[in-house]
N, C-alpha and C. Protein backbone atom coordinates (compact mmCIF):
# COMPACT_ATOMS: atom_id res chain seq x y z
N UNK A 1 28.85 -41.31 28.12
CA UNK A 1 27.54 -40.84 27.80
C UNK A 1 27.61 -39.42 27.22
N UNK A 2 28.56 -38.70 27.69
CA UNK A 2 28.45 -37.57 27.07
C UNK A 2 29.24 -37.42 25.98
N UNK A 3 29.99 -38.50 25.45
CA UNK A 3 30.37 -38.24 24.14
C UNK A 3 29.01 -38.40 22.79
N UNK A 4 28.03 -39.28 23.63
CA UNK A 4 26.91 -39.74 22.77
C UNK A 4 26.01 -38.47 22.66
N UNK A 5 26.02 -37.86 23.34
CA UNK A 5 24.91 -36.60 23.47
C UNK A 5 25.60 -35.52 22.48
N UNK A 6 26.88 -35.59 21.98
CA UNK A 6 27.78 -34.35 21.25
C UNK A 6 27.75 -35.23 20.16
N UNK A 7 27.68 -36.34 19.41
CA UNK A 7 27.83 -36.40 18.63
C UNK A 7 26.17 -35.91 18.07
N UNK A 8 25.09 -36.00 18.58
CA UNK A 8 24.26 -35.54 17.92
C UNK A 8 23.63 -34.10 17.99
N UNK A 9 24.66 -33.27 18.56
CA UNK A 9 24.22 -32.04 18.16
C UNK A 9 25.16 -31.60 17.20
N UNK A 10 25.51 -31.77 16.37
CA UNK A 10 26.13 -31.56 14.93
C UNK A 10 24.57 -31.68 13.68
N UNK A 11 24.41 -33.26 14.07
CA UNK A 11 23.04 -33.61 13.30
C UNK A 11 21.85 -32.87 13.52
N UNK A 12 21.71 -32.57 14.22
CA UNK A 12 20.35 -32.17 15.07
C UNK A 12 20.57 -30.44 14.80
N UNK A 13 21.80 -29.95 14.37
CA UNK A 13 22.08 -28.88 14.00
C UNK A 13 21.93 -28.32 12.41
N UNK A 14 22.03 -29.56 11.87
CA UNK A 14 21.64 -29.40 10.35
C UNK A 14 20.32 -29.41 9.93
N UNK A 15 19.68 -30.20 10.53
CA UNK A 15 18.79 -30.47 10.28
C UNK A 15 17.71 -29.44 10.70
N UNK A 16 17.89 -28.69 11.61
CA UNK A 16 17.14 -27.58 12.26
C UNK A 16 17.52 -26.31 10.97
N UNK A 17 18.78 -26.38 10.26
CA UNK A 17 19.09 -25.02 9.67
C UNK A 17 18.47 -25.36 8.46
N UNK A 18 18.03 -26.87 8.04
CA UNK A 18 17.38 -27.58 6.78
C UNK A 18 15.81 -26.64 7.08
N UNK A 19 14.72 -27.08 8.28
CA UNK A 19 14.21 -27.25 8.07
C UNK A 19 13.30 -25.27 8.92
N UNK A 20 14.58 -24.86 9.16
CA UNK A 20 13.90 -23.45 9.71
C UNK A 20 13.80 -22.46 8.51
N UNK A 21 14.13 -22.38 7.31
CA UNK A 21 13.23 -21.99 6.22
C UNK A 21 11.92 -21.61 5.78
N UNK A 22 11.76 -23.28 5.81
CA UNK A 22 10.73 -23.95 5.40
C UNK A 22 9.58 -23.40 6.27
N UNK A 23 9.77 -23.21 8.26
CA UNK A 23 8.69 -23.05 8.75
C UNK A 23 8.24 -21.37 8.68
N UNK A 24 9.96 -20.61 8.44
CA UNK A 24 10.08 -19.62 8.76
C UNK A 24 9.03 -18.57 7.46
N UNK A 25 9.07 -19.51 6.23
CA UNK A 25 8.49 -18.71 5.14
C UNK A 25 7.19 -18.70 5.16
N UNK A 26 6.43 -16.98 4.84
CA UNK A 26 5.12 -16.57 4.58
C UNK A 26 4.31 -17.30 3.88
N UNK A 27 3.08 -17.78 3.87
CA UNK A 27 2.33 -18.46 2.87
C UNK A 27 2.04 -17.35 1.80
N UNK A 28 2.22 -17.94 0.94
CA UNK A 28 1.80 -16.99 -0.46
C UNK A 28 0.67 -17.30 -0.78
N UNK A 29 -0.56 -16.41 -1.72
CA UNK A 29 -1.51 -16.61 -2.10
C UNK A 29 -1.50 -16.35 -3.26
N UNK A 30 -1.92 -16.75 -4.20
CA UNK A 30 -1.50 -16.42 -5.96
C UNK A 30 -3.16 -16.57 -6.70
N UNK A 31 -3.56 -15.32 -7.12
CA UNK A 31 -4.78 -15.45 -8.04
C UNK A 31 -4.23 -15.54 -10.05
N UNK A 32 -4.47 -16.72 -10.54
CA UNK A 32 -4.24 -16.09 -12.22
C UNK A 32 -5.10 -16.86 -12.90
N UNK A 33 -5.70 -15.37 -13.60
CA UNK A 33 -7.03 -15.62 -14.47
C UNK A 33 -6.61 -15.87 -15.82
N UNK A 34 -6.74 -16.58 -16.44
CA UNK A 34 -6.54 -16.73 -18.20
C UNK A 34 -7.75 -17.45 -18.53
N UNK A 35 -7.91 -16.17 -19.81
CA UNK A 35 -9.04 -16.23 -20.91
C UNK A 35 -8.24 -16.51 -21.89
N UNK A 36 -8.63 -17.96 -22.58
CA UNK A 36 -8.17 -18.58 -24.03
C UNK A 36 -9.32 -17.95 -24.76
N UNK A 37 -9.06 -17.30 -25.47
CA UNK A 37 -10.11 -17.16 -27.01
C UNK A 37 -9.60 -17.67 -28.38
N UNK A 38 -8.43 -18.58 -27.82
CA UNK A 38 -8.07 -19.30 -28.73
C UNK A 38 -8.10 -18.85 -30.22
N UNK A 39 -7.21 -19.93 -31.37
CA UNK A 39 -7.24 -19.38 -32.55
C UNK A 39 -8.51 -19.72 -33.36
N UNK A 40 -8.43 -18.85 -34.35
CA UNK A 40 -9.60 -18.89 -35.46
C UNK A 40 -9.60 -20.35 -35.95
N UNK A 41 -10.72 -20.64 -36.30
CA UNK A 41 -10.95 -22.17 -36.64
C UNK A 41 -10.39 -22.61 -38.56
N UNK A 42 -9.20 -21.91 -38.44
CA UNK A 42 -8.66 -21.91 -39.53
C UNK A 42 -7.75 -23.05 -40.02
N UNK A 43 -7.71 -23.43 -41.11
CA UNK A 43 -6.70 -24.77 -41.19
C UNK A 43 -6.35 -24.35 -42.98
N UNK A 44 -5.21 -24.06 -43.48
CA UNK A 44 -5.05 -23.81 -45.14
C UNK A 44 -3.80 -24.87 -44.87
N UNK A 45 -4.00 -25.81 -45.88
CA UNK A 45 -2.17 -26.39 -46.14
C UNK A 45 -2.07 -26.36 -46.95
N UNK A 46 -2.65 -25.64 -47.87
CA UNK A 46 -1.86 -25.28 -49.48
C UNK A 46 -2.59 -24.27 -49.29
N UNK A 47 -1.61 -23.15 -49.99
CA UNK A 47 -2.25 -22.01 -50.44
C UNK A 47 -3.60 -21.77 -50.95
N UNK A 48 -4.30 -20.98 -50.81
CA UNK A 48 -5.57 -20.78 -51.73
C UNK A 48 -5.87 -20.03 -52.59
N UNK A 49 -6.42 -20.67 -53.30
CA UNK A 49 -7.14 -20.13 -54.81
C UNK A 49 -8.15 -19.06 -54.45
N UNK A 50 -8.23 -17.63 -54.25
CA UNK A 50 -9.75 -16.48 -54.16
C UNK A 50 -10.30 -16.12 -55.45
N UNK A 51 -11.23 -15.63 -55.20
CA UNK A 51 -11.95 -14.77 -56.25
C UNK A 51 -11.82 -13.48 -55.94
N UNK A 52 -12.28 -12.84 -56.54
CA UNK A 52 -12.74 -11.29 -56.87
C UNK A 52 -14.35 -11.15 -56.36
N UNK A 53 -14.05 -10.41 -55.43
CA UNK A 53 -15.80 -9.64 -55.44
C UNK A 53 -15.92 -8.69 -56.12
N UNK A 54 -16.68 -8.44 -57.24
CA UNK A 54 -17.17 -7.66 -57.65
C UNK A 54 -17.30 -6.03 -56.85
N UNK A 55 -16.54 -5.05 -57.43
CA UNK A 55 -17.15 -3.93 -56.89
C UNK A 55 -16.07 -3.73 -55.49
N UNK A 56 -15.55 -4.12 -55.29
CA UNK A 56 -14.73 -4.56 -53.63
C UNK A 56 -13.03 -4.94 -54.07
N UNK A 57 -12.42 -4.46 -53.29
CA UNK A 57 -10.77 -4.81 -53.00
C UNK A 57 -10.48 -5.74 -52.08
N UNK A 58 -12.36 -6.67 -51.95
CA UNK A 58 -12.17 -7.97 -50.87
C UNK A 58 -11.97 -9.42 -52.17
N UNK A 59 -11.49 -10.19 -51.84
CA UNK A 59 -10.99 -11.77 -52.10
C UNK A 59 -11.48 -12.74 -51.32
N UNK A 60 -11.88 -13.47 -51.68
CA UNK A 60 -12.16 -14.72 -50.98
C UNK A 60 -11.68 -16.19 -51.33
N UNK A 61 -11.51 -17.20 -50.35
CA UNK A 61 -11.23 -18.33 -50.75
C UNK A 61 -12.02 -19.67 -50.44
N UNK A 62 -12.93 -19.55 -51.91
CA UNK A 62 -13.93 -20.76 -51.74
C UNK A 62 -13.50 -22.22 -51.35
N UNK A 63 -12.89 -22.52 -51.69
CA UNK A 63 -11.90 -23.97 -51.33
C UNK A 63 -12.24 -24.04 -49.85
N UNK A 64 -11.91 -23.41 -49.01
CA UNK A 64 -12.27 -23.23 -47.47
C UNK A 64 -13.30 -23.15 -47.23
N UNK A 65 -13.55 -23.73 -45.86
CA UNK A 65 -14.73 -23.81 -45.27
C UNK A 65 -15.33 -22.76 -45.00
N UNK A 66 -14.51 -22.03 -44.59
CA UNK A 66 -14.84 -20.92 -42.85
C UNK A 66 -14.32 -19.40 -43.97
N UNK A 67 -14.98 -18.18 -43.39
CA UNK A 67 -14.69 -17.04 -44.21
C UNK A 67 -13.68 -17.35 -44.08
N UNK A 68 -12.71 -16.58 -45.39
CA UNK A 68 -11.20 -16.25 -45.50
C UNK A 68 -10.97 -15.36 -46.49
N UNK A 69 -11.31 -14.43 -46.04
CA UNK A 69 -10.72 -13.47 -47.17
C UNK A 69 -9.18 -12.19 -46.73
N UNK A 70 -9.24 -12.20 -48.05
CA UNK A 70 -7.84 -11.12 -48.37
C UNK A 70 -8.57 -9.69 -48.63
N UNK A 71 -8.09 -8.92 -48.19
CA UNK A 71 -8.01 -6.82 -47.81
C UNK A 71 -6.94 -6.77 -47.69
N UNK A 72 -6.53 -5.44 -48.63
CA UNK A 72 -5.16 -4.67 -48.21
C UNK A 72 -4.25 -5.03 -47.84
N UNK A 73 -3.74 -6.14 -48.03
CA UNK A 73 -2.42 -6.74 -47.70
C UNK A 73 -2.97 -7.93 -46.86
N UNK A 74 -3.93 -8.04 -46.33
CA UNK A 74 -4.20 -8.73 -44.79
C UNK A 74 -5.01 -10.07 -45.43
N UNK A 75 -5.04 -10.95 -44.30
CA UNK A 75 -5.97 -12.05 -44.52
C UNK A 75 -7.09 -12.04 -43.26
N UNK A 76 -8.43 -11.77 -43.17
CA UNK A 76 -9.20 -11.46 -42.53
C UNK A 76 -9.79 -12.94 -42.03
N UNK A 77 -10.72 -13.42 -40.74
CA UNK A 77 -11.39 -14.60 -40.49
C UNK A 77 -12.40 -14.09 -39.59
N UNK A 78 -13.28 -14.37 -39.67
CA UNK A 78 -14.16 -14.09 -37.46
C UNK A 78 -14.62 -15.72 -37.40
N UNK A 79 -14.02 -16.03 -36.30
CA UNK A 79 -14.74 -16.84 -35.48
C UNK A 79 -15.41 -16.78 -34.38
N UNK A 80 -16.32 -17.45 -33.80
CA UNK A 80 -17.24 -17.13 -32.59
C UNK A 80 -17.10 -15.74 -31.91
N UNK A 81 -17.49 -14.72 -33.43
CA UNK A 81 -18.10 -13.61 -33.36
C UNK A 81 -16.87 -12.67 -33.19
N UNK A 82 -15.65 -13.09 -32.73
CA UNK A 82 -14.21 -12.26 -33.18
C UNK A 82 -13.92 -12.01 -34.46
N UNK A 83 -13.20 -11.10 -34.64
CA UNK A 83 -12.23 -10.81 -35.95
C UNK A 83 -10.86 -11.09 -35.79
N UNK A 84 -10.18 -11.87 -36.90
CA UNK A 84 -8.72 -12.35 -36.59
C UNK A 84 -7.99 -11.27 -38.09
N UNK A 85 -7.11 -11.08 -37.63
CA UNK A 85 -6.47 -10.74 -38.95
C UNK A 85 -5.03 -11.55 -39.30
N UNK A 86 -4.22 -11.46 -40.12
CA UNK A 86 -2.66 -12.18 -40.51
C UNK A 86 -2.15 -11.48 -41.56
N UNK A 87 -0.88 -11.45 -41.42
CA UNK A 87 -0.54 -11.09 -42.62
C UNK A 87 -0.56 -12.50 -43.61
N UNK A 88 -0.08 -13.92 -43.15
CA UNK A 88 -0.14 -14.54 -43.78
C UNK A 88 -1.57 -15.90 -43.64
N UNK A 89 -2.10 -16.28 -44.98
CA UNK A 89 -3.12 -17.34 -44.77
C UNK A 89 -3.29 -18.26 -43.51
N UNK A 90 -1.96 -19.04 -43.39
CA UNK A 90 -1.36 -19.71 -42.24
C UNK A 90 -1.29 -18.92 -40.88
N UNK A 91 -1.53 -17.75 -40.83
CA UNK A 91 -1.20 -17.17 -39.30
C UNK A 91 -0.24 -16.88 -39.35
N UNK A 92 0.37 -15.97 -38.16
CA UNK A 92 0.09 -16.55 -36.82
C UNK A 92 -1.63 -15.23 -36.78
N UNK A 93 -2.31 -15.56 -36.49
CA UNK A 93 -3.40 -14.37 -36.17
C UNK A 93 -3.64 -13.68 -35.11
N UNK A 94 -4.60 -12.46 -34.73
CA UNK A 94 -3.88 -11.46 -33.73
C UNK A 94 -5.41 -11.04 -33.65
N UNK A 95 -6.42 -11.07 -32.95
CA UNK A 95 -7.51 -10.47 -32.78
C UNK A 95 -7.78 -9.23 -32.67
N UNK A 96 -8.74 -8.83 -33.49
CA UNK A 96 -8.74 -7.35 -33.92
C UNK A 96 -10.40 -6.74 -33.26
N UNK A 97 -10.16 -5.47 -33.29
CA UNK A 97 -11.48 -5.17 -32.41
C UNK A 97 -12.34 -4.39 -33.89
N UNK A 98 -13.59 -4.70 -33.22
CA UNK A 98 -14.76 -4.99 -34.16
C UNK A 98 -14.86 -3.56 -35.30
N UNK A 99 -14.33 -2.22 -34.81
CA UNK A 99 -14.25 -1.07 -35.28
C UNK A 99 -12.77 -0.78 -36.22
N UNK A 100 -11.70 -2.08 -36.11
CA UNK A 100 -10.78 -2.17 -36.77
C UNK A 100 -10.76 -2.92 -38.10
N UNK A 101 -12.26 -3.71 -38.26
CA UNK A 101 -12.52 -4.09 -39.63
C UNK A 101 -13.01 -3.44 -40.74
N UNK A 102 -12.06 -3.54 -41.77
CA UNK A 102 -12.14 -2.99 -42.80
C UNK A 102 -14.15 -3.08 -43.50
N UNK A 103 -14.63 -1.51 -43.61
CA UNK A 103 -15.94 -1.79 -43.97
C UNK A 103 -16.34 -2.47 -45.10
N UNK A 104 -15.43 -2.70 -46.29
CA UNK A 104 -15.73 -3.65 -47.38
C UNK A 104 -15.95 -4.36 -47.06
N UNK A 105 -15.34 -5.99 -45.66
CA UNK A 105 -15.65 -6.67 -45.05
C UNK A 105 -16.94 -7.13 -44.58
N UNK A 106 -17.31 -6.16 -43.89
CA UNK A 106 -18.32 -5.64 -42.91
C UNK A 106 -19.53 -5.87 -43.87
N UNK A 107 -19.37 -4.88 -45.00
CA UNK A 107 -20.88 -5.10 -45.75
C UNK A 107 -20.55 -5.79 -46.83
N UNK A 108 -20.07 -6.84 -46.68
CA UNK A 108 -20.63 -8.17 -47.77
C UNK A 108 -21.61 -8.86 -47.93
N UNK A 109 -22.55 -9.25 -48.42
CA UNK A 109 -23.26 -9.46 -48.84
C UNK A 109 -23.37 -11.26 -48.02
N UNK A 110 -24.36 -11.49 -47.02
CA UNK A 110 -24.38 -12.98 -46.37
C UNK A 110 -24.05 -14.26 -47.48
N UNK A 111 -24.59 -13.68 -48.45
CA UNK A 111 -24.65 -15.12 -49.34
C UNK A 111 -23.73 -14.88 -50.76
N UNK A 112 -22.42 -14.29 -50.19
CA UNK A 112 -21.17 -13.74 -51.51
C UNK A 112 -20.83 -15.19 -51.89
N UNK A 113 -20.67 -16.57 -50.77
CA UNK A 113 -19.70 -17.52 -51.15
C UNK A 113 -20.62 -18.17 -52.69
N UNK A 114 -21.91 -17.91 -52.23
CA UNK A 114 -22.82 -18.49 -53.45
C UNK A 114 -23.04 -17.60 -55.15
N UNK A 115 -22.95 -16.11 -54.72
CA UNK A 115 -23.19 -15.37 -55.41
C UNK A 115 -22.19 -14.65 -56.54
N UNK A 116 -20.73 -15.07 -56.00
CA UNK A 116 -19.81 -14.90 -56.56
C UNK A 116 -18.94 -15.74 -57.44
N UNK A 117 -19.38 -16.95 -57.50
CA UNK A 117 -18.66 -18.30 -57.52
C UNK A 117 -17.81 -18.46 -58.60
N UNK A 118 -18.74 -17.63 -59.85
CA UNK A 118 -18.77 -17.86 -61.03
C UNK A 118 -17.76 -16.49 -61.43
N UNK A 119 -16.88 -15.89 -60.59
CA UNK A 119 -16.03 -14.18 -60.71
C UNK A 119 -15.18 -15.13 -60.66
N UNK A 120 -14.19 -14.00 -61.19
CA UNK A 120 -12.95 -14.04 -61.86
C UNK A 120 -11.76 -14.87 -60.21
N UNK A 121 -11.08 -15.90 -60.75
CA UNK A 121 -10.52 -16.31 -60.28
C UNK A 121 -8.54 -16.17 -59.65
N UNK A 122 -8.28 -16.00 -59.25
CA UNK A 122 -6.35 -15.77 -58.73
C UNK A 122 -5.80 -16.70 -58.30
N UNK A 123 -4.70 -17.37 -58.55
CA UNK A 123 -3.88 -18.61 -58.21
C UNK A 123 -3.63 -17.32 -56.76
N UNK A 124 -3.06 -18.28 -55.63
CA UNK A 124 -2.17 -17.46 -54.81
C UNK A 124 -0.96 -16.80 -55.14
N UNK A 125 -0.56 -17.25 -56.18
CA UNK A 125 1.19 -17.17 -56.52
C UNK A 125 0.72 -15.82 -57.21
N UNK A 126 -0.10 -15.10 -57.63
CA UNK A 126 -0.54 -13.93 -58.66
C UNK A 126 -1.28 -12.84 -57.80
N UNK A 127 -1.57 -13.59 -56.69
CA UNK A 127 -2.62 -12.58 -55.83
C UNK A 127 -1.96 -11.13 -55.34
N UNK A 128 -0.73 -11.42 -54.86
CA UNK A 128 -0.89 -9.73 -54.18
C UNK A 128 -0.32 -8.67 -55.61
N UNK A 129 0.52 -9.78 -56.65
CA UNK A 129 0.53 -8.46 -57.75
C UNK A 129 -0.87 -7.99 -58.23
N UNK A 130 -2.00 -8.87 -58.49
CA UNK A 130 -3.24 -8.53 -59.08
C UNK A 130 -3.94 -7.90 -58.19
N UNK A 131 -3.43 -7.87 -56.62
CA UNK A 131 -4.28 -6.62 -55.56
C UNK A 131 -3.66 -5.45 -55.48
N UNK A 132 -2.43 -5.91 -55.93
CA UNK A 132 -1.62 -4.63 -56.11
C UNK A 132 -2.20 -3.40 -57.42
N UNK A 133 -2.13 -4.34 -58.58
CA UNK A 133 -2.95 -3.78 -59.65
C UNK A 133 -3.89 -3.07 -59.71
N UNK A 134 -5.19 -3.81 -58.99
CA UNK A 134 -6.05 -3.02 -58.67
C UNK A 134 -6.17 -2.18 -57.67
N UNK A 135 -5.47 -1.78 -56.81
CA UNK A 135 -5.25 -0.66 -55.80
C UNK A 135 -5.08 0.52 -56.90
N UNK A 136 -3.65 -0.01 -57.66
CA UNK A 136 -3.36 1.51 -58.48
C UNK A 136 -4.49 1.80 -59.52
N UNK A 137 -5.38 0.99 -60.04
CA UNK A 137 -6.28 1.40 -60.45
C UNK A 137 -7.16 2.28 -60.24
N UNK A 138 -7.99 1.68 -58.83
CA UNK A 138 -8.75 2.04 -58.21
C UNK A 138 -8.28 3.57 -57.60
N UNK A 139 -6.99 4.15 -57.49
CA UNK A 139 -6.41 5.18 -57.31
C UNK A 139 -6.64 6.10 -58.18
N UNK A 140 -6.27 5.66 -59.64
CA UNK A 140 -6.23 6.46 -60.84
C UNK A 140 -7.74 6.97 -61.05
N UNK A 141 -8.60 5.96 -60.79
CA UNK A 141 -9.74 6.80 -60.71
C UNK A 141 -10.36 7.39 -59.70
N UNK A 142 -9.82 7.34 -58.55
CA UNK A 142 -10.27 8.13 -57.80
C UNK A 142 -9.70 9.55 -58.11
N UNK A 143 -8.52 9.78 -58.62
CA UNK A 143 -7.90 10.73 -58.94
C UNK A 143 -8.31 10.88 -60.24
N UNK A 144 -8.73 10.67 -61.63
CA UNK A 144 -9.60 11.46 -62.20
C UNK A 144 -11.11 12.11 -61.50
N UNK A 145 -11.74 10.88 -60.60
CA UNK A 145 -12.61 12.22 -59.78
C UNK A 145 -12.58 13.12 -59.43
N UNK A 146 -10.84 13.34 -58.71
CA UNK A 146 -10.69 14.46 -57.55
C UNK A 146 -10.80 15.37 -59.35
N UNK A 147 -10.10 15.13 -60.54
CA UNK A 147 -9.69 15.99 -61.37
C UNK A 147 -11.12 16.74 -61.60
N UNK A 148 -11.61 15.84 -61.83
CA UNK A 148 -13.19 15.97 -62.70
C UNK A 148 -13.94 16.87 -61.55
N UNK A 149 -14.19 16.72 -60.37
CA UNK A 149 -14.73 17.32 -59.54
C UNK A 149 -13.89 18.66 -59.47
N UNK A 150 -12.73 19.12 -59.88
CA UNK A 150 -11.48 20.50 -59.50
C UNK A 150 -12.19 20.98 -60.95
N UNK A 151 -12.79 20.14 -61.57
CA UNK A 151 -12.79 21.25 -63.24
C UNK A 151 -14.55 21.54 -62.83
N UNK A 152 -15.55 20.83 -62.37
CA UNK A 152 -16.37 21.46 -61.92
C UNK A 152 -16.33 22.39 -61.28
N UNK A 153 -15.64 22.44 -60.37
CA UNK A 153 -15.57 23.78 -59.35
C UNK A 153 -15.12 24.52 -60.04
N UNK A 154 -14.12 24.99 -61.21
CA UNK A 154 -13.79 26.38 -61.76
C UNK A 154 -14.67 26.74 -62.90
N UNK A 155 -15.38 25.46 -63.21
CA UNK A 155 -16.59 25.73 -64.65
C UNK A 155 -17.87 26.85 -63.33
N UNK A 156 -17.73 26.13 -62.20
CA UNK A 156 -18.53 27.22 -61.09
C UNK A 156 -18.43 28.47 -60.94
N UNK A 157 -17.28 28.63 -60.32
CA UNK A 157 -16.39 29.82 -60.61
C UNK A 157 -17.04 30.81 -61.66
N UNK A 158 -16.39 29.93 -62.78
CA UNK A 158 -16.80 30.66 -64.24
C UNK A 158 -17.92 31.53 -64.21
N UNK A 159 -18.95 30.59 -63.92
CA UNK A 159 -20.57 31.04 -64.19
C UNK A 159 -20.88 31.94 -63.27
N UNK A 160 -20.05 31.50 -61.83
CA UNK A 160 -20.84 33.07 -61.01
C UNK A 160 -20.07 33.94 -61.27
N UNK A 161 -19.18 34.52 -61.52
CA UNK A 161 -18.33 35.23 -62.42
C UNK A 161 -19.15 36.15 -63.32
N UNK A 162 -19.63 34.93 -64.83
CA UNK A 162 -20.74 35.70 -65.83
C UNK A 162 -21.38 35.86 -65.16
N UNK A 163 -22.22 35.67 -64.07
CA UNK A 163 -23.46 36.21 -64.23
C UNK A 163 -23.36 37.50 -62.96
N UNK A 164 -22.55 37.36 -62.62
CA UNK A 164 -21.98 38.87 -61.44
C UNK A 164 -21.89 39.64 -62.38
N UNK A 165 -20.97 39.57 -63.62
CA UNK A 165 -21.11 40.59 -64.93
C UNK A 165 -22.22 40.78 -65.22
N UNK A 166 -23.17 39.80 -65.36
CA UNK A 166 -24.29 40.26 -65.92
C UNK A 166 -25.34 41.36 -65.05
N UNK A 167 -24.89 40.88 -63.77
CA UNK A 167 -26.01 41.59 -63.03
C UNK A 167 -25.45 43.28 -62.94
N UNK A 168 -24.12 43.11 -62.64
CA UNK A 168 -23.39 44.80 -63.03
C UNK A 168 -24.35 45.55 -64.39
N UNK A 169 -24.40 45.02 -65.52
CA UNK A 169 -24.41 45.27 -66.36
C UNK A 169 -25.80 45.93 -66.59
N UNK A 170 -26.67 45.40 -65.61
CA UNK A 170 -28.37 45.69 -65.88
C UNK A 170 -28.50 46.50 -65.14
């Protein structure tokens, strides 16, 4: 009989070192919150064709449903009241906060997709040299302003000048 009683404290030994872990470990409590705001309701599988807005360094692409326009290198979207930006049409997109949108954006005109339709058109394959283009444009004249505004100020100059002479003079 007592060989029967030793053979099961070997078993009865494992099984205790199996299962004293298990009773011995703390209950954990785990809180995790996730907010999906998910992606923009965007879908392009071929590149897109934009226009030109008038007056603006914004692009758009009528072919699409949902806004899509091109700024400054970027491809802009808002869905359910977010702003997404990309570098590329396809994504990946990165939600942008409401003070990080470019104001050309911002004040477009509600009814551009209708109002523009008939402006000048860009394959994708031409688009960022022809935004490129017009950047340096749009440069060159800002920089004849700065010029034009530097030759006003010394034609200023000038005049209070004469007329400081003049007033010496009387």
């Amino acid at each position: 009989m007592r060989r029967h009683r030793l053979a099961w404290l070997p078993a009865s030994g494992i099984l205790a070192a199996l299962l004293l872990p298990c009773a011995a470990a703390p209950a954990l409590a785990e809180v995790s919150v996730n907010i999906n705001i998910g992606p923009p309701a965007v879908v392009v599988h071929e590149p897109p064709e934009v226009i030109v807005i008038p007056h603006t360094m914004v692009y758009y692409a009528p072919a699409v449903e949902v806004d899509l326009l091109f700024h400054n290198g970027y491809w802009w979207t808002s869905h359910e009241g977010r702003w997404f930006r990309s570098r590329a049409y396809k994504g990946p997109w990165v939600v942008v906060g409401p003070r990080y949108v470019p104001v050309e954006i911002v004040r477009l005109p509600r009814d551009y997709r209708t109002v523009y339709v008939r402006e000048q058109r860009v394959p994708y394959g031409q688009l960022k040299k022809h935004w490129k283009h017009r950047e340096l444009e749009r440069r060159e004249r800002r920089g004849e302003w700065k010029d034009w505004k530097e030759e006003k100020r010394e034609r200023g100059k000038e005049r209070k000048e004469e007329w400081k002479e003049e007033k010496r003079e009387r």
